[in-house]
PDB file of N, CA and C in Angstrom:
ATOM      1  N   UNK A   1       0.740 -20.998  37.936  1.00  0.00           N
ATOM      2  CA  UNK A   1       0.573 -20.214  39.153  1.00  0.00           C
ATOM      3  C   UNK A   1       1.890 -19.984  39.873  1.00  0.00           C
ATOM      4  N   UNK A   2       2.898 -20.805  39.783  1.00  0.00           N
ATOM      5  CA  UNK A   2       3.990 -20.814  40.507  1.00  0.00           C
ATOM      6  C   UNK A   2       4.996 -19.743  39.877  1.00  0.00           C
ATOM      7  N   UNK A   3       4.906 -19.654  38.959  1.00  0.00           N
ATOM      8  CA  UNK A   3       6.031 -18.508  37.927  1.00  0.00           C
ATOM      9  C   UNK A   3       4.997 -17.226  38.122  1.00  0.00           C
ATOM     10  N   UNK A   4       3.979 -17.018  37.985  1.00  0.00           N
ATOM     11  CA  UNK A   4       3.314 -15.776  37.895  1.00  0.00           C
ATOM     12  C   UNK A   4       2.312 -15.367  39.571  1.00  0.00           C
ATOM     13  N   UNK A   5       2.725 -14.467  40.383  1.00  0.00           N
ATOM     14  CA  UNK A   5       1.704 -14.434  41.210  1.00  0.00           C
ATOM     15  C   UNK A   5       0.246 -13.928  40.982  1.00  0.00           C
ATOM     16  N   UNK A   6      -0.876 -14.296  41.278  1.00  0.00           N
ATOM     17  CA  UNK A   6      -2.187 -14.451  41.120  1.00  0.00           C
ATOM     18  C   UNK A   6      -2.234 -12.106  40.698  1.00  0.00           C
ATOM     19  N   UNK A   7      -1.798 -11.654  41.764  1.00  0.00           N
ATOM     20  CA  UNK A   7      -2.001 -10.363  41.646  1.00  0.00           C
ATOM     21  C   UNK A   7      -1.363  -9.844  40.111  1.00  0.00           C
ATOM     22  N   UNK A   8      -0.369  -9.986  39.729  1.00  0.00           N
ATOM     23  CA  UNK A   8       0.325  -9.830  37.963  1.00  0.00           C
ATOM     24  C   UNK A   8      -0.281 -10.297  37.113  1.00  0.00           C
ATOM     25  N   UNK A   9      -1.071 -11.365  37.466  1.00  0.00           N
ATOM     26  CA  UNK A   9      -1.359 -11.702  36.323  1.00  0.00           C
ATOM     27  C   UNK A   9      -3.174 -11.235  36.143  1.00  0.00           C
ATOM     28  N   UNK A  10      -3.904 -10.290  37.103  1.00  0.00           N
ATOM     29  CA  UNK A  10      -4.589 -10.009  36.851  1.00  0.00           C
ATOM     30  C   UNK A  10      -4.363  -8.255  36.328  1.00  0.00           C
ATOM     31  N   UNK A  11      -2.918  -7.978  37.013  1.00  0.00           N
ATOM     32  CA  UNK A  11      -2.554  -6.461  36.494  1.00  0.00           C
ATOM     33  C   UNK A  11      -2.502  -6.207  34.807  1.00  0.00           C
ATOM     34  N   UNK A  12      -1.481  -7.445  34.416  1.00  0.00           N
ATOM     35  CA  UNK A  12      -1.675  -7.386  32.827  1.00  0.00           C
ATOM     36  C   UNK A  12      -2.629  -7.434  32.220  1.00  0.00           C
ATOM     37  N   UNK A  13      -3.617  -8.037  33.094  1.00  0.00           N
ATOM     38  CA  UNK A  13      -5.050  -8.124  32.083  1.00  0.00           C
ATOM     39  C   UNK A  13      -5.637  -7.125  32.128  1.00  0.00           C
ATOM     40  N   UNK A  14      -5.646  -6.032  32.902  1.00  0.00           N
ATOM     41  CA  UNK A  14      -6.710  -4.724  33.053  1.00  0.00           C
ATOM     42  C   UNK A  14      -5.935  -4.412  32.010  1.00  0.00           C
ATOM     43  N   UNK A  15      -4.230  -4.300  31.693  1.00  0.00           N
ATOM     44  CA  UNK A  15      -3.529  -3.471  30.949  1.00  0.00           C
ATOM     45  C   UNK A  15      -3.834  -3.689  29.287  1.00  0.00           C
ATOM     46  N   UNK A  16      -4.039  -4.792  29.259  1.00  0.00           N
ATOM     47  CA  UNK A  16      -4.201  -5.118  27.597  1.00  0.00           C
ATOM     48  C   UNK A  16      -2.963  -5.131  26.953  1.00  0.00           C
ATOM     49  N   UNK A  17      -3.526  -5.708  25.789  1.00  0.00           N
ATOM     50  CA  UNK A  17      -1.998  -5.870  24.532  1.00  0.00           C
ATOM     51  C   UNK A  17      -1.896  -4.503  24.606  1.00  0.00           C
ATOM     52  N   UNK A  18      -0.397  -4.226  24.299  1.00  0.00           N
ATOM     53  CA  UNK A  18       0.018  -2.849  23.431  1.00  0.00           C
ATOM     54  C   UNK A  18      -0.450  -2.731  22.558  1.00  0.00           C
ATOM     55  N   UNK A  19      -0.678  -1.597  21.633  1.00  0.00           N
ATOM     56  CA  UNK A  19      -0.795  -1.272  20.785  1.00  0.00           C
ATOM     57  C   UNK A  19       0.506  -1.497  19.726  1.00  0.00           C
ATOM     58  N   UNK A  20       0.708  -1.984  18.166  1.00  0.00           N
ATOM     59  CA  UNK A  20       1.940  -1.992  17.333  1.00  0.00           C
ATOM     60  C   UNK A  20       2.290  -0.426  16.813  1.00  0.00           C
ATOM     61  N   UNK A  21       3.393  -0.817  17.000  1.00  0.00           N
ATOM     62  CA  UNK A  21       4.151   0.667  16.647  1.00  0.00           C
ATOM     63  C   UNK A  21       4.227   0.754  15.405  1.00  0.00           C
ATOM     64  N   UNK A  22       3.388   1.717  14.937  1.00  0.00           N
ATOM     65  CA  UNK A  22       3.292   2.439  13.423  1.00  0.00           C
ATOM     66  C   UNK A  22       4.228   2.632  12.562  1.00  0.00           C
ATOM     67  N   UNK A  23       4.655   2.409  11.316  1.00  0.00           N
ATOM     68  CA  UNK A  23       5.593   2.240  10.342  1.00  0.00           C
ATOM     69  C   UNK A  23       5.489   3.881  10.217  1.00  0.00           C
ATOM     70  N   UNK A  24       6.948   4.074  10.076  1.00  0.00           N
ATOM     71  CA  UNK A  24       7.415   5.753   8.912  1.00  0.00           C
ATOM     72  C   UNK A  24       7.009   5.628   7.670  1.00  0.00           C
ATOM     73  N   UNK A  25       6.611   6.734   7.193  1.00  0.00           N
ATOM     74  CA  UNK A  25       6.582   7.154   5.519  1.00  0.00           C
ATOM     75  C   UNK A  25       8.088   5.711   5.178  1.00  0.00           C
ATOM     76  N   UNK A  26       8.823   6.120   5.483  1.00  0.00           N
ATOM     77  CA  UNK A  26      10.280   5.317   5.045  1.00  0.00           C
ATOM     78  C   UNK A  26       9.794   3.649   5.047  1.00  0.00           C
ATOM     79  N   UNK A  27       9.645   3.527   5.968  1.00  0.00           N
ATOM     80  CA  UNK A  27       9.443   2.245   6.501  1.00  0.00           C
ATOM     81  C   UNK A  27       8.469   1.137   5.613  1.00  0.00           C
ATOM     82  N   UNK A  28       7.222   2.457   5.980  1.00  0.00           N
ATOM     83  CA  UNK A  28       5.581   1.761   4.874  1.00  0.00           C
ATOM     84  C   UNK A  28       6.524   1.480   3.284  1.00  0.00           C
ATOM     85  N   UNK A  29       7.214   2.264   2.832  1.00  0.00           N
ATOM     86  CA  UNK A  29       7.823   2.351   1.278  1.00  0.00           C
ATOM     87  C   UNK A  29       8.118   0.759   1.457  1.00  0.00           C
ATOM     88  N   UNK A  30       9.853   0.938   1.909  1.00  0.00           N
ATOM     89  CA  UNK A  30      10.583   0.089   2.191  1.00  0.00           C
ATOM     90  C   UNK A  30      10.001  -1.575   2.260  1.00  0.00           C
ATOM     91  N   UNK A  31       9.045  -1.726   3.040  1.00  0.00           N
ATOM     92  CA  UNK A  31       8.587  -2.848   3.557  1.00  0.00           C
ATOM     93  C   UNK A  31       7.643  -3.063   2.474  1.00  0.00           C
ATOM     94  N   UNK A  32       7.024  -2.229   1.409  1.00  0.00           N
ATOM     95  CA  UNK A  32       6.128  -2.725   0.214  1.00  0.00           C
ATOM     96  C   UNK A  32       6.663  -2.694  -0.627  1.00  0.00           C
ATOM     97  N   UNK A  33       7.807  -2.296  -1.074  1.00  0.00           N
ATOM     98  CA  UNK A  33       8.698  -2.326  -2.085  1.00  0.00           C
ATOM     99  C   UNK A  33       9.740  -4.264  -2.023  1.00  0.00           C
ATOM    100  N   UNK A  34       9.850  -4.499  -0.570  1.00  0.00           N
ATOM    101  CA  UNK A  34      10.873  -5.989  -0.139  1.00  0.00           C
ATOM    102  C   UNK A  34       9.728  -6.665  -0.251  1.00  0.00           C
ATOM    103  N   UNK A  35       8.184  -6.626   0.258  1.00  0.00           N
ATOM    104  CA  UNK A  35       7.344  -7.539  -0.096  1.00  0.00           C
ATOM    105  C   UNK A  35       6.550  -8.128  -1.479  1.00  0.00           C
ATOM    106  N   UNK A  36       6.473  -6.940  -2.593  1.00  0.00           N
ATOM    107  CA  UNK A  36       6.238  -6.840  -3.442  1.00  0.00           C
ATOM    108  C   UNK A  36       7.159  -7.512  -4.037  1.00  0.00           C
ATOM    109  N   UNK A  37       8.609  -7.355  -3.720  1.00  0.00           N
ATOM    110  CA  UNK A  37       9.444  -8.269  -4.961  1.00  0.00           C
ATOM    111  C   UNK A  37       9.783  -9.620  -4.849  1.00  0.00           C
ATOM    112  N   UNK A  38       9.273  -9.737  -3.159  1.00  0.00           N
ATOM    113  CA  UNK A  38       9.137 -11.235  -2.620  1.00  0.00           C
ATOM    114  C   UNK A  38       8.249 -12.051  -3.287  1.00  0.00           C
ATOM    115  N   UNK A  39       6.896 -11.386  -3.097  1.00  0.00           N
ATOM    116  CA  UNK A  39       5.481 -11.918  -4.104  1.00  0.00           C
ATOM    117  C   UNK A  39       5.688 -12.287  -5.278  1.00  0.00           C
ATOM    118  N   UNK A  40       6.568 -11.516  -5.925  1.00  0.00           N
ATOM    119  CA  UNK A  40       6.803 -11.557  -7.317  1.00  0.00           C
ATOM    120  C   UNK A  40       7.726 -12.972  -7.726  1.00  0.00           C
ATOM    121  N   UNK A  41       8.749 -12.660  -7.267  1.00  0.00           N
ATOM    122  CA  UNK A  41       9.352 -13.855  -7.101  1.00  0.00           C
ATOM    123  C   UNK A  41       8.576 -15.010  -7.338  1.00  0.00           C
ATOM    124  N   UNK A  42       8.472 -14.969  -5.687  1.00  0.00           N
ATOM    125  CA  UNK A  42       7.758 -16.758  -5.363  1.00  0.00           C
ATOM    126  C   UNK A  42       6.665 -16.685  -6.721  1.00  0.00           C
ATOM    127  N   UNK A  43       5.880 -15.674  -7.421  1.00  0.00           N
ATOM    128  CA  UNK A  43       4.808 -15.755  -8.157  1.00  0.00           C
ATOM    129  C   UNK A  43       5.091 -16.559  -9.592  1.00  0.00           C
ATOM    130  N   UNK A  44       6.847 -16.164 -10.064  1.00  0.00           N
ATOM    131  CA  UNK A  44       7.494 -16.425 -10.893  1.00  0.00           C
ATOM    132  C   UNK A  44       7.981 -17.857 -10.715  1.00  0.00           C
ATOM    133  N   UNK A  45       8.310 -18.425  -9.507  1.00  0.00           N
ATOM    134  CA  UNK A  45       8.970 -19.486  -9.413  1.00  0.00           C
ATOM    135  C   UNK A  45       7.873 -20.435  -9.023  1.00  0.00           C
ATOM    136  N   UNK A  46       6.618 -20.002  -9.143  1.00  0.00           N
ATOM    137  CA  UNK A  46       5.695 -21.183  -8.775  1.00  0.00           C
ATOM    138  C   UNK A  46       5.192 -21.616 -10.749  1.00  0.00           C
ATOM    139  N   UNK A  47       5.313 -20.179 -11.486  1.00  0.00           N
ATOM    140  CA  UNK A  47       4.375 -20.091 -12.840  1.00  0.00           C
ATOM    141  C   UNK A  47       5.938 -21.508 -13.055  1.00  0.00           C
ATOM    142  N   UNK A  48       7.290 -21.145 -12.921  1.00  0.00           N
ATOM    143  CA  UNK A  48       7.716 -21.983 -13.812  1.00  0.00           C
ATOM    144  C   UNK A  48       7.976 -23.901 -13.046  1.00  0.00           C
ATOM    145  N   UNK A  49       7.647 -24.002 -12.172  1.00  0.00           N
ATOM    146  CA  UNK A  49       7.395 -25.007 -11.701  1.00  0.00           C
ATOM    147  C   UNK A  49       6.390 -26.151 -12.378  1.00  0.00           C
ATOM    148  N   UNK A  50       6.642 -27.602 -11.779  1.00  0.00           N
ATOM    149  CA  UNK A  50       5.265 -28.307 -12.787  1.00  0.00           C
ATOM    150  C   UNK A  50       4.226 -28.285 -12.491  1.00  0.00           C
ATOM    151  N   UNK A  51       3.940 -27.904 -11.196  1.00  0.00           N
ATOM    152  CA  UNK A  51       2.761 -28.222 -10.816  1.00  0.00           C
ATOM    153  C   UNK A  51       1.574 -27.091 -11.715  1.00  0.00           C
ATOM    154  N   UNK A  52       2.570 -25.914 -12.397  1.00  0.00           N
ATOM    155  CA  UNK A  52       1.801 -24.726 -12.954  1.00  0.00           C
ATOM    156  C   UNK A  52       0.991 -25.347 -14.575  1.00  0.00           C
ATOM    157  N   UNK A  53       0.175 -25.070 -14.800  1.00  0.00           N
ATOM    158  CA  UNK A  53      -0.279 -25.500 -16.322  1.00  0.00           C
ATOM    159  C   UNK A  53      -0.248 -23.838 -16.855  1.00  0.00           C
ATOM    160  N   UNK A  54       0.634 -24.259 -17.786  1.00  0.00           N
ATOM    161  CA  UNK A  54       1.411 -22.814 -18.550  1.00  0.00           C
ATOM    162  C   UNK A  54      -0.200 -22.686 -19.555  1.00  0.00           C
ATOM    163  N   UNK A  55      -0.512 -23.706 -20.141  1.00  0.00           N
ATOM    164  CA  UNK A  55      -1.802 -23.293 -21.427  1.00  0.00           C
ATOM    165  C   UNK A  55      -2.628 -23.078 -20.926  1.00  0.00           C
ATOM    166  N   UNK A  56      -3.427 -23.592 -19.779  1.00  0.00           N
ATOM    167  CA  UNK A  56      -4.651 -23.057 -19.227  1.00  0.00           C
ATOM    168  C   UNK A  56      -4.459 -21.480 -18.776  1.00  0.00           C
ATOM    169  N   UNK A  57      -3.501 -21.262 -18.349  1.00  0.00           N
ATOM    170  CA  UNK A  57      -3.285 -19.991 -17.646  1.00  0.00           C
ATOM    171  C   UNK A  57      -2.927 -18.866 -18.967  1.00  0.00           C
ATOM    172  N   UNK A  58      -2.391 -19.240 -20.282  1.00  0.00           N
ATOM    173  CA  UNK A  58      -1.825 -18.594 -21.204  1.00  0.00           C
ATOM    174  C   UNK A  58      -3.464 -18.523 -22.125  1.00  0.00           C
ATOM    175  N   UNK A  59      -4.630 -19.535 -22.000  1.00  0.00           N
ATOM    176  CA  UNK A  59      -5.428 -19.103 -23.171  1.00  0.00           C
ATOM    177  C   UNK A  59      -6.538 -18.399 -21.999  1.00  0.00           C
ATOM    178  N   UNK A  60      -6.240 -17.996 -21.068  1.00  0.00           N
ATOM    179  CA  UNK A  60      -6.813 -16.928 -20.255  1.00  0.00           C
ATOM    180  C   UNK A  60      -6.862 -15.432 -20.363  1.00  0.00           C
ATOM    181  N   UNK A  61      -5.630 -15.495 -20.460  1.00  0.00           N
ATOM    182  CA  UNK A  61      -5.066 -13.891 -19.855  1.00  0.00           C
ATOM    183  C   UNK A  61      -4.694 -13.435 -21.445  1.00  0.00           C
ATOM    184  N   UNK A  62      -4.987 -11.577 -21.432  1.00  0.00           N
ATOM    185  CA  UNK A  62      -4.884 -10.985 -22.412  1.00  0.00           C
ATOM    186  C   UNK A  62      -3.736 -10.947 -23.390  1.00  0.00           C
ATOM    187  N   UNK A  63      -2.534 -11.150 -22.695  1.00  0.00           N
ATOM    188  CA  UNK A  63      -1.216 -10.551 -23.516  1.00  0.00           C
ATOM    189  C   UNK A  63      -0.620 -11.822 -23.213  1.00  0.00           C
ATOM    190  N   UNK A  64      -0.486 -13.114 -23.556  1.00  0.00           N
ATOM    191  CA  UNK A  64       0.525 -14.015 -23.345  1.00  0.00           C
ATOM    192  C   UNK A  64       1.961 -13.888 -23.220  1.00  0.00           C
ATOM    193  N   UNK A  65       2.371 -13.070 -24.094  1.00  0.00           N
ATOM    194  CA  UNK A  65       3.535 -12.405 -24.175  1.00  0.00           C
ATOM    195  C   UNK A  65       4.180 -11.327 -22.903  1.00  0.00           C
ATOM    196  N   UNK A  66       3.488 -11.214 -22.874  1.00  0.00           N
ATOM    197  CA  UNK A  66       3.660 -10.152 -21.668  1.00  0.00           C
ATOM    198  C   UNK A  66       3.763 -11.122 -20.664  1.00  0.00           C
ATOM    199  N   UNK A  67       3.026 -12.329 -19.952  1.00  0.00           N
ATOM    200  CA  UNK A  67       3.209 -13.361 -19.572  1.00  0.00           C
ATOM    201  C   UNK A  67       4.596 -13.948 -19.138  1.00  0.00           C
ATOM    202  N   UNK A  68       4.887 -14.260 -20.111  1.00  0.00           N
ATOM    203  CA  UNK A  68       5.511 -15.029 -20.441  1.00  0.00           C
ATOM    204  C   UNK A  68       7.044 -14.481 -20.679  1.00  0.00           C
ATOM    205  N   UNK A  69       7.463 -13.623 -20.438  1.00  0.00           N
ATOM    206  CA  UNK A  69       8.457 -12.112 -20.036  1.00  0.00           C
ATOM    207  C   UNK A  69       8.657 -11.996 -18.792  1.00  0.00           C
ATOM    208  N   UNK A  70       7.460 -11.774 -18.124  1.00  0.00           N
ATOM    209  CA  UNK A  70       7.059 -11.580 -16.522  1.00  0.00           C
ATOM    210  C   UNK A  70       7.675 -12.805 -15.992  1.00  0.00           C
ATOM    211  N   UNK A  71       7.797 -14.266 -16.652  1.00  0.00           N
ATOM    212  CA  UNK A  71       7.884 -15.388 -15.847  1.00  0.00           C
ATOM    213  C   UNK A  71       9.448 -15.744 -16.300  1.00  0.00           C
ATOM    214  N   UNK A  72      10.057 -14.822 -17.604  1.00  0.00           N
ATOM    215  CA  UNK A  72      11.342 -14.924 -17.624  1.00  0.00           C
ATOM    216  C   UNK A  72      12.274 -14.016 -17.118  1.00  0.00           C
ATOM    217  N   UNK A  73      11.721 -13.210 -16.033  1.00  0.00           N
ATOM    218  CA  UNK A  73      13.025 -12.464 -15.464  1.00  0.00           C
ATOM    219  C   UNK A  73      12.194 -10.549 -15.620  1.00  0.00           C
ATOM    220  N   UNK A  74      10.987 -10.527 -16.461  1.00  0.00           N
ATOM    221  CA  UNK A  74      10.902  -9.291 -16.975  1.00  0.00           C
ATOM    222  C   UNK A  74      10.246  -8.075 -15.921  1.00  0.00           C
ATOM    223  N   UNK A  75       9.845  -6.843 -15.940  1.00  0.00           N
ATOM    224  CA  UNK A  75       9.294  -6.288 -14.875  1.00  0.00           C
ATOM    225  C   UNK A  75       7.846  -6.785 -15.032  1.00  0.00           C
ATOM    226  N   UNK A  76       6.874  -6.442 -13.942  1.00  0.00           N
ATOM    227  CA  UNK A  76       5.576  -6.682 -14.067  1.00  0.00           C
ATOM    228  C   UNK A  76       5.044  -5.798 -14.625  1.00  0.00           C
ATOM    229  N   UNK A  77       5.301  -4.737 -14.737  1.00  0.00           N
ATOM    230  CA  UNK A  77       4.631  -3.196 -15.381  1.00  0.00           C
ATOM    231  C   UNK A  77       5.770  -2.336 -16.454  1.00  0.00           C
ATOM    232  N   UNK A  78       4.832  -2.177 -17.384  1.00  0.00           N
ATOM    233  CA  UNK A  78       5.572  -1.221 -18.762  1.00  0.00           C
ATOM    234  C   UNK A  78       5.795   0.190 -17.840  1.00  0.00           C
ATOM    235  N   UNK A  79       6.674   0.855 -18.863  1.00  0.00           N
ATOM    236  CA  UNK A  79       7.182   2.119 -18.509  1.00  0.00           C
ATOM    237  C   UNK A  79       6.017   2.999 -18.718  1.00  0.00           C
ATOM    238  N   UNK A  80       5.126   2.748 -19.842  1.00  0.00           N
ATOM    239  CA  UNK A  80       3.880   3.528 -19.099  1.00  0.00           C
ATOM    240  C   UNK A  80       3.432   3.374 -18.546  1.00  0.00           C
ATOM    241  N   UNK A  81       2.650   2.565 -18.053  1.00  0.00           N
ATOM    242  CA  UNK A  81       2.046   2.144 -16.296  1.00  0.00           C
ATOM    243  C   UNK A  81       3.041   2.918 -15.101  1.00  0.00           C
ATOM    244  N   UNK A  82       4.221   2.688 -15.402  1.00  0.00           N
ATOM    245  CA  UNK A  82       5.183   3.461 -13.977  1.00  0.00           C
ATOM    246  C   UNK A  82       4.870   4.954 -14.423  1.00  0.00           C
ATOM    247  N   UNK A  83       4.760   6.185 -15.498  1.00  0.00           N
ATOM    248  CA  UNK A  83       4.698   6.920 -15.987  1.00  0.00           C
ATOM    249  C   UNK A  83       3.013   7.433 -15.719  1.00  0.00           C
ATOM    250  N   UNK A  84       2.271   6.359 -15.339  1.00  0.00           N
ATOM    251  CA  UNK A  84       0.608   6.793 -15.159  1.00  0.00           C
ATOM    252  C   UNK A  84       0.325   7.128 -13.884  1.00  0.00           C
ATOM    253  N   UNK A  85       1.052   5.784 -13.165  1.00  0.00           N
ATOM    254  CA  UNK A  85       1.327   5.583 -11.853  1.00  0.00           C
ATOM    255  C   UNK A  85       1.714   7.020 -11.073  1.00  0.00           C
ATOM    256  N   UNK A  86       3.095   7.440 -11.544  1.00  0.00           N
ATOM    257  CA  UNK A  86       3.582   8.604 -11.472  1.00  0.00           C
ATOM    258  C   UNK A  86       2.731   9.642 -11.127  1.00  0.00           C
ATOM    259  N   UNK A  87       1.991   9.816 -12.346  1.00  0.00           N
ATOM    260  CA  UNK A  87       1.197  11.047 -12.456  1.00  0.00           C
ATOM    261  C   UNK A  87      -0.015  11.338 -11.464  1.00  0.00           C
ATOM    262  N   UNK A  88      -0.842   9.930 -11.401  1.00  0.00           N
ATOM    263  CA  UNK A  88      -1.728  10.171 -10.257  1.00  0.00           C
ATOM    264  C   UNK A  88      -1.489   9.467  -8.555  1.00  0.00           C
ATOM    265  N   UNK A  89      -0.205   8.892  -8.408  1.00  0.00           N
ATOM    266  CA  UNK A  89      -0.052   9.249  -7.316  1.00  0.00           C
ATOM    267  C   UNK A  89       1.344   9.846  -6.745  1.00  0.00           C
ATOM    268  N   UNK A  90       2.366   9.855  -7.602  1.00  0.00           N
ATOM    269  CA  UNK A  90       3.458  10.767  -7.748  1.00  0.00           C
ATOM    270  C   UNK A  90       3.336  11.579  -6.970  1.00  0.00           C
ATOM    271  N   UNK A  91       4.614  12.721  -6.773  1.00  0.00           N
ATOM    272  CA  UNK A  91       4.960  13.838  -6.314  1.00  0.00           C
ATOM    273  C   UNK A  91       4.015  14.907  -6.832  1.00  0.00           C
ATOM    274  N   UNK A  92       3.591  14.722  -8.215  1.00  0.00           N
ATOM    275  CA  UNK A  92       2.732  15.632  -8.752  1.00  0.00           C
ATOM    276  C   UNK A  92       1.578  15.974  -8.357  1.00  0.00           C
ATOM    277  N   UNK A  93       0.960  14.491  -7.886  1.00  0.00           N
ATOM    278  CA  UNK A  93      -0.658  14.601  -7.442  1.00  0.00           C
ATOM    279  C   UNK A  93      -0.352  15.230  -6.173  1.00  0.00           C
ATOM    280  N   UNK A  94       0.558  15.121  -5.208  1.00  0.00           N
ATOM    281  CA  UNK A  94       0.679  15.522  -3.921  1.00  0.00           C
ATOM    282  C   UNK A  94       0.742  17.247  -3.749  1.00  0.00           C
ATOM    283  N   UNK A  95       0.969  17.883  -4.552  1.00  0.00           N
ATOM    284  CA  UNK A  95       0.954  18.945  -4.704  1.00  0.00           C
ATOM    285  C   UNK A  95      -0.142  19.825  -5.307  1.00  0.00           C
ATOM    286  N   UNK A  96      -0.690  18.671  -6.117  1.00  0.00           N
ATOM    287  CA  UNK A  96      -2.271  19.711  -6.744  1.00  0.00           C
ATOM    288  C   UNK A  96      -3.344  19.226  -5.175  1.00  0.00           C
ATOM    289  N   UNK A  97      -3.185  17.798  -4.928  1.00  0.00           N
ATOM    290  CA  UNK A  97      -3.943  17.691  -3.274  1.00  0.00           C
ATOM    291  C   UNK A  97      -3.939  18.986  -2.307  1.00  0.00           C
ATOM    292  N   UNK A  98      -2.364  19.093  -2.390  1.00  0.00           N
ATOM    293  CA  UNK A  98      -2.142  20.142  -1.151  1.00  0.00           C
ATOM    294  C   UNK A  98      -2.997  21.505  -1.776  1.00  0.00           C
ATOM    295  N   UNK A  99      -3.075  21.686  -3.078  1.00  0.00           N
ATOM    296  CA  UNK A  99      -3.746  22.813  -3.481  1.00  0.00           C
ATOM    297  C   UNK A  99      -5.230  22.761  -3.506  1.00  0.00           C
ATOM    298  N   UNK A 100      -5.696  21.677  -3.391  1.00  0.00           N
ATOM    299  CA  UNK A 100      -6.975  21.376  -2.903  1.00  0.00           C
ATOM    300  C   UNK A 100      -7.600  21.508  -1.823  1.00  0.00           C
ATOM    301  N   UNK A 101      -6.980  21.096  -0.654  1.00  0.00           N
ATOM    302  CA  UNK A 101      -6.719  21.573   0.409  1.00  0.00           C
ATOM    303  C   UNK A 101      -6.682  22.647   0.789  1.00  0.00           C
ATOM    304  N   UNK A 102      -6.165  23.658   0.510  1.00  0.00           N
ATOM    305  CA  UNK A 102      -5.662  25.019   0.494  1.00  0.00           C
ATOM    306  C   UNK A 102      -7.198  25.225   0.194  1.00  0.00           C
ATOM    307  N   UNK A 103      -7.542  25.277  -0.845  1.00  0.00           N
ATOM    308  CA  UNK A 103      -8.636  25.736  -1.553  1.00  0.00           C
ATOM    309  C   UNK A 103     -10.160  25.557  -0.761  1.00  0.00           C
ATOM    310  N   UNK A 104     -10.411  24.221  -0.271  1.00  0.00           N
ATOM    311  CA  UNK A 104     -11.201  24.307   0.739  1.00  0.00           C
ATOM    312  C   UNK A 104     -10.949  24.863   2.154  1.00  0.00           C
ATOM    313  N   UNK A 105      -9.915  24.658   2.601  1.00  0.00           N
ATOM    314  CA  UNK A 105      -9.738  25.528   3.818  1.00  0.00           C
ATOM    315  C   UNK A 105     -10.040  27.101   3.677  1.00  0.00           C
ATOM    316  N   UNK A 106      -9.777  27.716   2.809  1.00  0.00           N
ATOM    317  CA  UNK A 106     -10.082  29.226   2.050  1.00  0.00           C
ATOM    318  C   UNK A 106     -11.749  29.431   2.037  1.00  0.00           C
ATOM    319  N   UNK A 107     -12.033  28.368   1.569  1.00  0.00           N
ATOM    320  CA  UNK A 107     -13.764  28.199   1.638  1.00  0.00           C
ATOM    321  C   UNK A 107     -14.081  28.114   3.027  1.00  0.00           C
ATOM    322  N   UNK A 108     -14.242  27.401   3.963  1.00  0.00           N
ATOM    323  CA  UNK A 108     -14.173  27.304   5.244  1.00  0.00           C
ATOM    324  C   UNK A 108     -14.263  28.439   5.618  1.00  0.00           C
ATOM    325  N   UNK A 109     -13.225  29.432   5.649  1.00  0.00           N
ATOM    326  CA  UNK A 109     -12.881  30.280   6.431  1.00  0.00           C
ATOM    327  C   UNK A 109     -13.883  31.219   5.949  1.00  0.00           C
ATOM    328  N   UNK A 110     -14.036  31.707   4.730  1.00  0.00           N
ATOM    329  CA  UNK A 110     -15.100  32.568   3.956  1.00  0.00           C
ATOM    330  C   UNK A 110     -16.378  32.390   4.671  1.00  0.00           C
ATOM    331  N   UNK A 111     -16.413  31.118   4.654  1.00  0.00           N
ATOM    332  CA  UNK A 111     -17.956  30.728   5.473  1.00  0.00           C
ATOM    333  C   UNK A 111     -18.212  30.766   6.480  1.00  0.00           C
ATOM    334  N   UNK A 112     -17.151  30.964   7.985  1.00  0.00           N
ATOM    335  CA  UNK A 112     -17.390  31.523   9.073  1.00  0.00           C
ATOM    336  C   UNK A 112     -17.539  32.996   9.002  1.00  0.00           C
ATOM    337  N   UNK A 113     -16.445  33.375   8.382  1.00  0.00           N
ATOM    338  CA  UNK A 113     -16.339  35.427   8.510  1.00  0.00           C
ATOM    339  C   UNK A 113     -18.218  35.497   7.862  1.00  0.00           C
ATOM    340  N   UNK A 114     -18.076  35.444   6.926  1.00  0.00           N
ATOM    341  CA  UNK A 114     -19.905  35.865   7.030  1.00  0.00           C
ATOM    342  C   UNK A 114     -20.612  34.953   7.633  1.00  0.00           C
ATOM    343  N   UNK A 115     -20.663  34.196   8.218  1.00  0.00           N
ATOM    344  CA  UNK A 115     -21.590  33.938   9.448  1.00  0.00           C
ATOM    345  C   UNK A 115     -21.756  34.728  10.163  1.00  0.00           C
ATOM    346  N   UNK A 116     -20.640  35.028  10.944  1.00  0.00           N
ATOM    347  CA  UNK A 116     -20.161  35.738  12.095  1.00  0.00           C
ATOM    348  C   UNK A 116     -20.567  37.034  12.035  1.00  0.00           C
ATOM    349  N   UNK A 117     -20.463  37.684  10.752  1.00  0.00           N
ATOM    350  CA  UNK A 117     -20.463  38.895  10.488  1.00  0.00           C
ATOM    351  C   UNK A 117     -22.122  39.314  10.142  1.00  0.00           C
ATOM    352  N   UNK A 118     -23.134  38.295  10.183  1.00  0.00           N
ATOM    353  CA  UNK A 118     -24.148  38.406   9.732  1.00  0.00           C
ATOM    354  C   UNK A 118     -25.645  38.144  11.155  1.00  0.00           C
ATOM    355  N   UNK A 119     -24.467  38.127  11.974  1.00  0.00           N
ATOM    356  CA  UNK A 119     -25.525  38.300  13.276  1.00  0.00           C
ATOM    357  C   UNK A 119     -25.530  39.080  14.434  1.00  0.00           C
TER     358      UNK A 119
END
């Protein structure tokens, strides 16, 4: 009570938390690209640690090899996966979207003019 007078501290409360300030296109990338390789990491340095049991986890999973690459330094994803990746959410897909878009908005509009025109 002595640091805050009774009237402020009921002003902040009508006011509420702020709202967090929204990440850029740049930013959202950036920040999932540094977290992703963080994850990865620590993911790598826990598989080669002791507490990890390498055989239980190796007569699990499909490709041991692939595994076991991943935990020596390798990427997590083949060049086709980045190449699939690409394709459906790439620069490419963003442009047949926008033409999708286009395409229903065109519809839309068709469908008011004869409304309009039909009463």
């Amino acid at each position: 009570n002595w640091c805050c007078p009774p009237g402020r501290r009921v002003q902040s409360s009508k006011l509420g938390p702020t709202p967090p300030r929204l990440l850029t296109e740049e930013e959202f990338q950036l920040q999932g690209e540094v977290e992703t390789r963080k994850a990865l990491a620590e993911l790598r340095s826990f598989c080669q640690s002791p507490e990890f049991s390498a055989w239980k986890t190796v007569s699990r999973i499909q490709s041991p090899k692939r595994f076991a690459d991943f935990v020596g330094g390798a990427s997590h994803v083949t060049p086709n996966e980045v190449s699939a990746h690409e394709r459906e959410f790439g620069l490419e897909s963003l442009s047949i979207d926008e033409q999708l878009f286009e395409e229903d908005d065109d519809d839309e509009e068709e469908g008011n003019i004869s409304d309009s025109s039909g009463g």
